[in-house]
Protein backbone atom coordinates (compact mmCIF):
# COMPACT_ATOMS: atom_id res chain seq x y z
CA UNK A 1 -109.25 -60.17 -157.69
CA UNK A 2 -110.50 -61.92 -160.88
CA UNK A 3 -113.06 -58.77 -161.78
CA UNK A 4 -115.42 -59.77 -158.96
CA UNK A 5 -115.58 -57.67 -155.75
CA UNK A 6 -115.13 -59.32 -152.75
CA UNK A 7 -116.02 -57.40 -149.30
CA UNK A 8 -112.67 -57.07 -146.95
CA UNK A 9 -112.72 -58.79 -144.01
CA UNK A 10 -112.49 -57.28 -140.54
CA UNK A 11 -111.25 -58.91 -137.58
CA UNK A 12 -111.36 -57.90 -134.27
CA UNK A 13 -110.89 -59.17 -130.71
CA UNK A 14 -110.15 -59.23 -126.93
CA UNK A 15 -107.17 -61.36 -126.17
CA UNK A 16 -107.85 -64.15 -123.76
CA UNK A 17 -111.54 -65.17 -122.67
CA UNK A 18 -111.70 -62.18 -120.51
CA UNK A 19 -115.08 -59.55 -121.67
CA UNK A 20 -115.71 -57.72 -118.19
CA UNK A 21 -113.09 -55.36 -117.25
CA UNK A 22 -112.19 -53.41 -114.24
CA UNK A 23 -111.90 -49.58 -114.02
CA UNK A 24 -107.90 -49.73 -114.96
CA UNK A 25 -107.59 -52.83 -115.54
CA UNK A 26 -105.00 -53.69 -119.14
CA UNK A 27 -107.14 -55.01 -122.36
CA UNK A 28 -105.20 -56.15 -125.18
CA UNK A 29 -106.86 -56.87 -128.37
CA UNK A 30 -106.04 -57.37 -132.05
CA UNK A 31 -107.17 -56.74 -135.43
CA UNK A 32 -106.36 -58.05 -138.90
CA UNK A 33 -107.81 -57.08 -142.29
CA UNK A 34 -107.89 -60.08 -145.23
CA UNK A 35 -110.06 -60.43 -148.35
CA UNK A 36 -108.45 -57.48 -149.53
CA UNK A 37 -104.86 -56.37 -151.14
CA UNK A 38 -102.90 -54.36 -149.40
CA UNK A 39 -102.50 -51.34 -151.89
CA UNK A 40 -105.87 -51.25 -151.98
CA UNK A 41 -105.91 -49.82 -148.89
CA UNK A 42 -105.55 -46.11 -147.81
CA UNK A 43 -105.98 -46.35 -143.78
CA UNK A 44 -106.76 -48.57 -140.82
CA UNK A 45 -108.01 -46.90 -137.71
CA UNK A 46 -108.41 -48.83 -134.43
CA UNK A 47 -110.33 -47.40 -131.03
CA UNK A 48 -111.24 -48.29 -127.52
CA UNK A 49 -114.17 -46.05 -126.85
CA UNK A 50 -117.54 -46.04 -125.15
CA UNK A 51 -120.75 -44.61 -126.29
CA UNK A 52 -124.14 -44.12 -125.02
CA UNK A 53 -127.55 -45.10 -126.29
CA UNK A 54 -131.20 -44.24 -125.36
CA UNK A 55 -133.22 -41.04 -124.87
CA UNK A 56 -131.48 -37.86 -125.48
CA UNK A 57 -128.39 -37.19 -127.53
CA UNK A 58 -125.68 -39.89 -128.35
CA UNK A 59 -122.54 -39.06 -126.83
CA UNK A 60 -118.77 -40.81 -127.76
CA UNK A 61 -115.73 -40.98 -126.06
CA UNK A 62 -112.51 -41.90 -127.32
CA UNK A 63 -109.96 -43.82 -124.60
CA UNK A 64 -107.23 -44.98 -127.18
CA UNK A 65 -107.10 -43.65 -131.10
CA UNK A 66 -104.86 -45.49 -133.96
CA UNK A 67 -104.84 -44.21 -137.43
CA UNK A 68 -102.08 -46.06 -139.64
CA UNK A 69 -101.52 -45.95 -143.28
CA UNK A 70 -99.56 -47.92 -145.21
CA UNK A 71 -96.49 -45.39 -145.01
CA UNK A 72 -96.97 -46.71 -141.25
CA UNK A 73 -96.81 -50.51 -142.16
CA UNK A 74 -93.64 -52.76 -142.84
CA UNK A 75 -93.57 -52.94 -146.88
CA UNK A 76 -96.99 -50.85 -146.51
CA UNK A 77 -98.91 -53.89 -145.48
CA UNK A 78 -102.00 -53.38 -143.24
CA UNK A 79 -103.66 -56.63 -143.55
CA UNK A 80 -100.75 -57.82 -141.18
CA UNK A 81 -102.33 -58.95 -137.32
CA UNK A 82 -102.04 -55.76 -135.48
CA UNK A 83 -102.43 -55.98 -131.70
CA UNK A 84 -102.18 -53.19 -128.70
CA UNK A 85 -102.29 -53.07 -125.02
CA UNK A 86 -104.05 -50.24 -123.19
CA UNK A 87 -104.97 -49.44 -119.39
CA UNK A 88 -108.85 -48.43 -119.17
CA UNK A 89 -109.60 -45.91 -117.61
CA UNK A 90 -111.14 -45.19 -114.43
CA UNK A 91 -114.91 -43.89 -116.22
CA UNK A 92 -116.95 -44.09 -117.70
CA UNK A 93 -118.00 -47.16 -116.52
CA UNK A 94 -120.81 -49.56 -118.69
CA UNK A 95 -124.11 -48.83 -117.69
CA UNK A 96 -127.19 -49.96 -118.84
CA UNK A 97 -130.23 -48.24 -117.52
CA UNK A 98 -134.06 -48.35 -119.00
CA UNK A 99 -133.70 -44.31 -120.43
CA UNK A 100 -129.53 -44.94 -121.32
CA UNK A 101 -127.17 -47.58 -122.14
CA UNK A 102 -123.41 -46.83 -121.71
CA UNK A 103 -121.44 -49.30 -123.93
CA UNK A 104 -117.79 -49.99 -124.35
CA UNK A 105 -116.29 -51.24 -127.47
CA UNK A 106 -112.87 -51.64 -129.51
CA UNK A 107 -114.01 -50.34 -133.19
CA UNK A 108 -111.87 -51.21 -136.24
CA UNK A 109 -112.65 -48.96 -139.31
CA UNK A 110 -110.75 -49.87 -142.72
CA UNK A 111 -110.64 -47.14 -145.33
CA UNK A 112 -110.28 -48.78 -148.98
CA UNK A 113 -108.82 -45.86 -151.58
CA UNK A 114 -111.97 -46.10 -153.85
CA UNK A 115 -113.89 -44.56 -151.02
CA UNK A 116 -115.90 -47.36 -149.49
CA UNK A 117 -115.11 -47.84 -145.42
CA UNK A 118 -115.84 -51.11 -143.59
CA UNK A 119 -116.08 -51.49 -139.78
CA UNK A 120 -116.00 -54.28 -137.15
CA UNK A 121 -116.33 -54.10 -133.55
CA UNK A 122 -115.84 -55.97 -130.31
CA UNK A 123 -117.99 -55.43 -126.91
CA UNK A 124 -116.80 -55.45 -123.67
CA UNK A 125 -117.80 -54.09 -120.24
CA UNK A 126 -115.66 -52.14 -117.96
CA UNK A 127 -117.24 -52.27 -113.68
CA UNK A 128 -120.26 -53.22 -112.32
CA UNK A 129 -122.80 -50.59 -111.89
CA UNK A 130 -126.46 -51.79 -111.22
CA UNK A 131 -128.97 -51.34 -113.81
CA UNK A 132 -131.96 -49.13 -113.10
CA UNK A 133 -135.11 -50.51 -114.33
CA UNK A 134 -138.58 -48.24 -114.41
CA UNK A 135 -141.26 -50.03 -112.25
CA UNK A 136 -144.63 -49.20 -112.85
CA UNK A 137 -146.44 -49.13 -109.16
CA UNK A 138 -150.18 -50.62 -109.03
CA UNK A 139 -151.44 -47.71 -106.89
CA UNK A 140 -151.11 -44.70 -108.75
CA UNK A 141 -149.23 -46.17 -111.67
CA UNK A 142 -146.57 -43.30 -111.72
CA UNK A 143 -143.29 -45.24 -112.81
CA UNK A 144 -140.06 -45.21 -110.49
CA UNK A 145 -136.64 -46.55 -110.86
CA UNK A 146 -135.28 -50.17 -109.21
CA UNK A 147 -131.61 -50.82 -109.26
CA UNK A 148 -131.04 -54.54 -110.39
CA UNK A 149 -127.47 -55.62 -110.94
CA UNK A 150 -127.10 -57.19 -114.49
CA UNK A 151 -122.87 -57.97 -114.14
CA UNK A 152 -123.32 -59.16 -117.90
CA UNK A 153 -124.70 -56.08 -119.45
């Protein structure tokens, strides 16, 4: 690598144009690593998983968990275009509300052996559950909530 550092790429995405998902629906998606050489690297882990954000505590979920290593990889190569096919499941679905957001992602984390980690993720939505919004009423200004459906998240 010449002496100069050079951050590792990581790629991932959704096969096909497809970002909204139904409730079991398949999603495929694929990952690759570059910028990087391959013994330099000590583990690639791929999720689909959905988190929340908003008031309160952050919670995680984990739908589909990968960890490889290059004992895992043909001639220990994990740069090489990975891709996987799950069914989602049928919740959480993606939410986004004015005190919580529910989001869906595939995450990509790459693990170099000198310790740093590097991660890339790709959005998607799984149903269609109408947003709540807080409305602030003129009469005694105490707030309430207003579904409004946002399909796009």
């Amino acid at each position: 690598m010449n002496g100069r550092w050079r951050e590792p790429l990581v790629s991932v995405c959704l096969v096909g144009a497809q970002r909204h998902f139904s409730a079991g629906e398949e999603l495929e998606a694929e990952y690759q690593i570059d910028a990087v050489e391959p013994e330099e690297i000590s583990a690639v882990e791929a999720a689909v998983m959905w988190y929340t954000e908003g008031k309160g505590d952050e919670d995680i979920g984990v739908h589909f968990f990968e960890r490889r290593t290059p004992a895992d990889a043909e001639n220990g190569d994990l740069t090489i275009l990975r891709r996987f096919r799950i069914q989602l499941p049928e919740s959480p679905l993606s939410y986004r509300g004015a005190l919580m957001t529910i989001r869906w992602c595939v995450r990509v984390r790459l693990f170099l052996k000198k310790g740093r980690e590097y991660v890339a993720e790709q959005g998607f939505t799984v149903g269609s559950v109408p947003a709540m919004q807080l409305i602030h009423r003129p009469d005694d200004g105490a707030a309430t909530e207003e579904e409004t459906f946002d399909g796009g998240m």
